[in-house]
N, C-alpha and C. Protein backbone atom coordinates (compact mmCIF):
# COMPACT_ATOMS: atom_id res chain seq x y z
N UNK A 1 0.85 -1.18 0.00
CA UNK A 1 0.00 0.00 0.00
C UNK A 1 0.90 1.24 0.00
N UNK A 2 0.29 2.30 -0.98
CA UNK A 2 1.59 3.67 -0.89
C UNK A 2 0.80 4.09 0.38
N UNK A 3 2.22 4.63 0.68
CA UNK A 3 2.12 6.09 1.66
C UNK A 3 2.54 6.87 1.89
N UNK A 4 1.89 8.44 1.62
CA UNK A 4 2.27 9.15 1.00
C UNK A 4 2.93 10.45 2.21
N UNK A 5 2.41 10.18 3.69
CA UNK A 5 2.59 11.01 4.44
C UNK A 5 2.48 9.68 5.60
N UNK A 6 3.41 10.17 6.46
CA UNK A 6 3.80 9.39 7.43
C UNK A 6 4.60 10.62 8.95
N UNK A 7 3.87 10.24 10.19
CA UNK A 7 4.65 11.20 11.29
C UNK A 7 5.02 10.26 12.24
N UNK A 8 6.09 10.26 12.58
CA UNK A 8 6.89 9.45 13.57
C UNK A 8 7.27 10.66 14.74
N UNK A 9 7.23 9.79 16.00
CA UNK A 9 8.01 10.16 17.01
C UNK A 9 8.60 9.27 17.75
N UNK A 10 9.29 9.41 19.02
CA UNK A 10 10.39 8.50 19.16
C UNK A 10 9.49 7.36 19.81
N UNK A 11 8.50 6.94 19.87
CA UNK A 11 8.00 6.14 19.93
C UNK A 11 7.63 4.75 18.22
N UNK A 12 7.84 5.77 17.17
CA UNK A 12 7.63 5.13 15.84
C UNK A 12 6.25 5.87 14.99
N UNK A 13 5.91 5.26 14.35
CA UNK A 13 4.76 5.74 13.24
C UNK A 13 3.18 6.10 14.01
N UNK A 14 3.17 7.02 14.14
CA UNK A 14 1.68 7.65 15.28
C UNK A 14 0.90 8.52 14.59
N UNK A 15 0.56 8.26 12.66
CA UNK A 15 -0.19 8.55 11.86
C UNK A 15 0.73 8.76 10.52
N UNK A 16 -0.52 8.16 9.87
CA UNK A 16 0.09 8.08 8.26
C UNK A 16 -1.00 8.48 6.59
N UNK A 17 -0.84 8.77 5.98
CA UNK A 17 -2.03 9.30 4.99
C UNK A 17 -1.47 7.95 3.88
N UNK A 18 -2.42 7.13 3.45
CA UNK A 18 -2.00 5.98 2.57
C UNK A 18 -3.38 5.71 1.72
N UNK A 19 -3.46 4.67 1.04
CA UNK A 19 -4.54 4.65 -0.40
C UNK A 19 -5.80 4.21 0.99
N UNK A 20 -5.84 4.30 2.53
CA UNK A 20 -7.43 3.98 2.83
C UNK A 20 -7.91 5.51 2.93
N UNK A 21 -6.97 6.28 2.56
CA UNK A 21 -7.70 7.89 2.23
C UNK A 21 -7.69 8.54 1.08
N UNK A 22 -6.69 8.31 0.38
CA UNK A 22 -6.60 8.52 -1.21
C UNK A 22 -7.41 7.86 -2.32
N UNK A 23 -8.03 6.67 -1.70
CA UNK A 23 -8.90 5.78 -2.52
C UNK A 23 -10.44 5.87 -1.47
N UNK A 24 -10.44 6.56 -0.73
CA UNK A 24 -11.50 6.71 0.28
C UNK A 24 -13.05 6.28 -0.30
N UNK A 25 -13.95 5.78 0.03
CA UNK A 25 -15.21 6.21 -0.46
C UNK A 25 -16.51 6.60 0.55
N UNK A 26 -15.83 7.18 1.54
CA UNK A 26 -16.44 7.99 2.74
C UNK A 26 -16.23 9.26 2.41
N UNK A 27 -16.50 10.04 3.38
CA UNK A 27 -16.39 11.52 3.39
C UNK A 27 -15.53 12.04 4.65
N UNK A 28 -15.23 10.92 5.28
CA UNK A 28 -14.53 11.08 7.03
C UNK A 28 -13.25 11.06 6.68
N UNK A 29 -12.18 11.54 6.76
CA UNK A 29 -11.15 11.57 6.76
C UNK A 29 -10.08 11.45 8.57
N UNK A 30 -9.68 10.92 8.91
CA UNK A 30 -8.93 10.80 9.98
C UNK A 30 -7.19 10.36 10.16
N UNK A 31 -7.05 10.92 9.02
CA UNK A 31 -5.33 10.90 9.06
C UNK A 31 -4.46 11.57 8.85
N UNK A 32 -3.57 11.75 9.17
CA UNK A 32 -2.48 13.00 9.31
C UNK A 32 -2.62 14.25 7.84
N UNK A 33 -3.57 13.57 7.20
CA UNK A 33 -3.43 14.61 5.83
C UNK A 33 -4.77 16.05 6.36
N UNK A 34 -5.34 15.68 7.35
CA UNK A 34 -6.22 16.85 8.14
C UNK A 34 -7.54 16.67 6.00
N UNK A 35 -7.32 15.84 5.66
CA UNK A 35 -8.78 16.25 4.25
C UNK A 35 -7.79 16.11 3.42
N UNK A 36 -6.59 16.64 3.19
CA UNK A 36 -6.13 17.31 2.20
C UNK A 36 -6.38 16.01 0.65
N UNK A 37 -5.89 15.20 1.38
CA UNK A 37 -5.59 14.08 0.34
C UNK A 37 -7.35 12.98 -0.11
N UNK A 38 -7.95 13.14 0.87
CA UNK A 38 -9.44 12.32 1.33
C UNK A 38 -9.99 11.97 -0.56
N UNK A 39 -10.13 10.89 -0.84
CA UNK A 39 -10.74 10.66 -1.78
C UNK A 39 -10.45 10.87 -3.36
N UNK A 40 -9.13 11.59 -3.57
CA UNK A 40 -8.85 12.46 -4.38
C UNK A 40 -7.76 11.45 -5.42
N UNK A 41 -7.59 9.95 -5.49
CA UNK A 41 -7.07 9.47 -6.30
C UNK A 41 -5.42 9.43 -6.05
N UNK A 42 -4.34 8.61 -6.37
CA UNK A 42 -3.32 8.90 -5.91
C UNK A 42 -2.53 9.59 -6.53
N UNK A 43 -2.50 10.14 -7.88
CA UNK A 43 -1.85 11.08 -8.69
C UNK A 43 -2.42 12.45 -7.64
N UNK A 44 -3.33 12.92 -7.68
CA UNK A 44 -3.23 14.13 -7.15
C UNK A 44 -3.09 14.26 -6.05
N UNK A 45 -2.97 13.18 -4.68
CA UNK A 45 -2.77 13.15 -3.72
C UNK A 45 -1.18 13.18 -3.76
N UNK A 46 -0.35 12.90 -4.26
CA UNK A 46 0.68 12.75 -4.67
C UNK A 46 0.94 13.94 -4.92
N UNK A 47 0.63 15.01 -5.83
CA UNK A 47 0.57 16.25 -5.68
C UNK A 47 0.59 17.09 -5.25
N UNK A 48 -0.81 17.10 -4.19
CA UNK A 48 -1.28 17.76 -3.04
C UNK A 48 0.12 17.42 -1.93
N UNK A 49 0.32 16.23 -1.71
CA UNK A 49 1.62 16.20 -0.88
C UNK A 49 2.76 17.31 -1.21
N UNK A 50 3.47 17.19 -2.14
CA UNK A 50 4.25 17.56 -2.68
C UNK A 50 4.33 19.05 -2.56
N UNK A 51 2.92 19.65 -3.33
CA UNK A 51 3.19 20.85 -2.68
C UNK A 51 2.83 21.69 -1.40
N UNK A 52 2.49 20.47 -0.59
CA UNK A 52 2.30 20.89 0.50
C UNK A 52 3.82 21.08 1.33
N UNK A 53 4.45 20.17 1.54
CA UNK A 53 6.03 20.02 1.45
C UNK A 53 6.63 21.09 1.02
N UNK A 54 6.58 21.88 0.11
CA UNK A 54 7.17 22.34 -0.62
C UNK A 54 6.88 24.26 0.02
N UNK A 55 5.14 23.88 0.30
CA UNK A 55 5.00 25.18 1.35
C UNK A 55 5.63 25.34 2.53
N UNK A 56 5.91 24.27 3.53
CA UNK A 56 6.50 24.21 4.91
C UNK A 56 8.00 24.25 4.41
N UNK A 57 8.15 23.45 3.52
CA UNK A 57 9.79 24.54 3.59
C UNK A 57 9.88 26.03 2.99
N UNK A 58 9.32 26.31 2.75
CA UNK A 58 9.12 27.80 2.01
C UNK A 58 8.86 29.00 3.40
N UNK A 59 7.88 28.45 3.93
CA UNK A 59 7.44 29.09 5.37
C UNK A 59 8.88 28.61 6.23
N UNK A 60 9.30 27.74 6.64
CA UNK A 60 10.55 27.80 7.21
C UNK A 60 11.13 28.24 7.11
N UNK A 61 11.85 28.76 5.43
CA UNK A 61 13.18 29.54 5.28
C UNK A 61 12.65 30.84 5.47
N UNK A 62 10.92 31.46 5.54
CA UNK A 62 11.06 33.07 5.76
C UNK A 62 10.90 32.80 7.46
N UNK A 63 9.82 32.23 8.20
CA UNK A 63 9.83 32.72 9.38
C UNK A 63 11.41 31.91 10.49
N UNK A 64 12.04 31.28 9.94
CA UNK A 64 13.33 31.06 10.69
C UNK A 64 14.63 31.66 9.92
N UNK A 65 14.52 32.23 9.00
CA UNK A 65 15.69 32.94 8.24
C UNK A 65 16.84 31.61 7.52
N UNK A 66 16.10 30.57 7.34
CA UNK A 66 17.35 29.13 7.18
C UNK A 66 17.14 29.85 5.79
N UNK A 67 18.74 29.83 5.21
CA UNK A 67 19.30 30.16 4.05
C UNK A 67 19.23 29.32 3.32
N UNK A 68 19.19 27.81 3.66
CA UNK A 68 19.01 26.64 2.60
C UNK A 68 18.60 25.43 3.22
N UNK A 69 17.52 25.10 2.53
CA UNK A 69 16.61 23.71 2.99
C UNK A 69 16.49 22.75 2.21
N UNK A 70 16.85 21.56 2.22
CA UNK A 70 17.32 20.45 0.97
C UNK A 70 16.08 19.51 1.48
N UNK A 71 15.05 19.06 0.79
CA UNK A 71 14.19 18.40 0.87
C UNK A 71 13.86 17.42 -0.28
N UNK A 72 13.63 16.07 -0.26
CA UNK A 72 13.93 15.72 -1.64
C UNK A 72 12.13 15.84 -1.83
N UNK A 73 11.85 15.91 -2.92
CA UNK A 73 10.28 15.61 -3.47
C UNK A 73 9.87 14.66 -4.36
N UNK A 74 11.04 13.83 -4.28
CA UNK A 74 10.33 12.45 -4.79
C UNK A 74 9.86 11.52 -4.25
N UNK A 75 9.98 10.09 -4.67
CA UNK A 75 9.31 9.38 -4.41
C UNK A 75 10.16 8.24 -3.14
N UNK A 76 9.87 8.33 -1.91
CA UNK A 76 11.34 7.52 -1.61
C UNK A 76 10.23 5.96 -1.06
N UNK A 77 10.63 5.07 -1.20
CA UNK A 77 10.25 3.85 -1.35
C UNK A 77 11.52 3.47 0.04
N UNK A 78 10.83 2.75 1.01
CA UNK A 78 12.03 2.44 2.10
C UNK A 78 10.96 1.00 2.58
N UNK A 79 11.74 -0.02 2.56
CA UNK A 79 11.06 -1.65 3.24
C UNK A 79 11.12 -1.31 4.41
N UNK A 80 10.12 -1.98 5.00
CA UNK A 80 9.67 -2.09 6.44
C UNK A 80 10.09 -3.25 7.28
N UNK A 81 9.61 -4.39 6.67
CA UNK A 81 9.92 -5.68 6.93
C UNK A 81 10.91 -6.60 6.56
């Protein structure tokens, strides 16, 4: 199953946005994507990620003054098991 948004803390994975919201056929959304991604197919959820990403580092480099933020925006594929 993709997944496209994932939040860890030092405990491990404590919410993730994957195809049971991108392929949704409810209207409830309950995962770290707050809607963004809910129902919307995985090309544009894929999207919607991306430039969402792409805003929080943008907002980082003005309200913390970081001169350079290296974020990759592809696709990273990492095994679990």
């Amino acid at each position: 199953m993709t997944t496209l948004l994932a939040l860890y803390n030092r405990h491990g994975c404590v919410g993730r946005c994957d195809a049971k919201c991108f392929n949704a056929k409810t209207d409830i959304c309950t995962c770290v994507c707050g809607g963004m991604n809910h129902s919307v197919g995985l090309a544009m959820a894929y999207k919607n990620t991306q430039d969402h990403c792409q805003e929080l580092i943008d907002g980082a480099k003005k309200f913390h003054t970081l001169s350079r933020i290296t974020f990759p925006l592809g696709i990273d594929q990492q095994q679990l098991f």
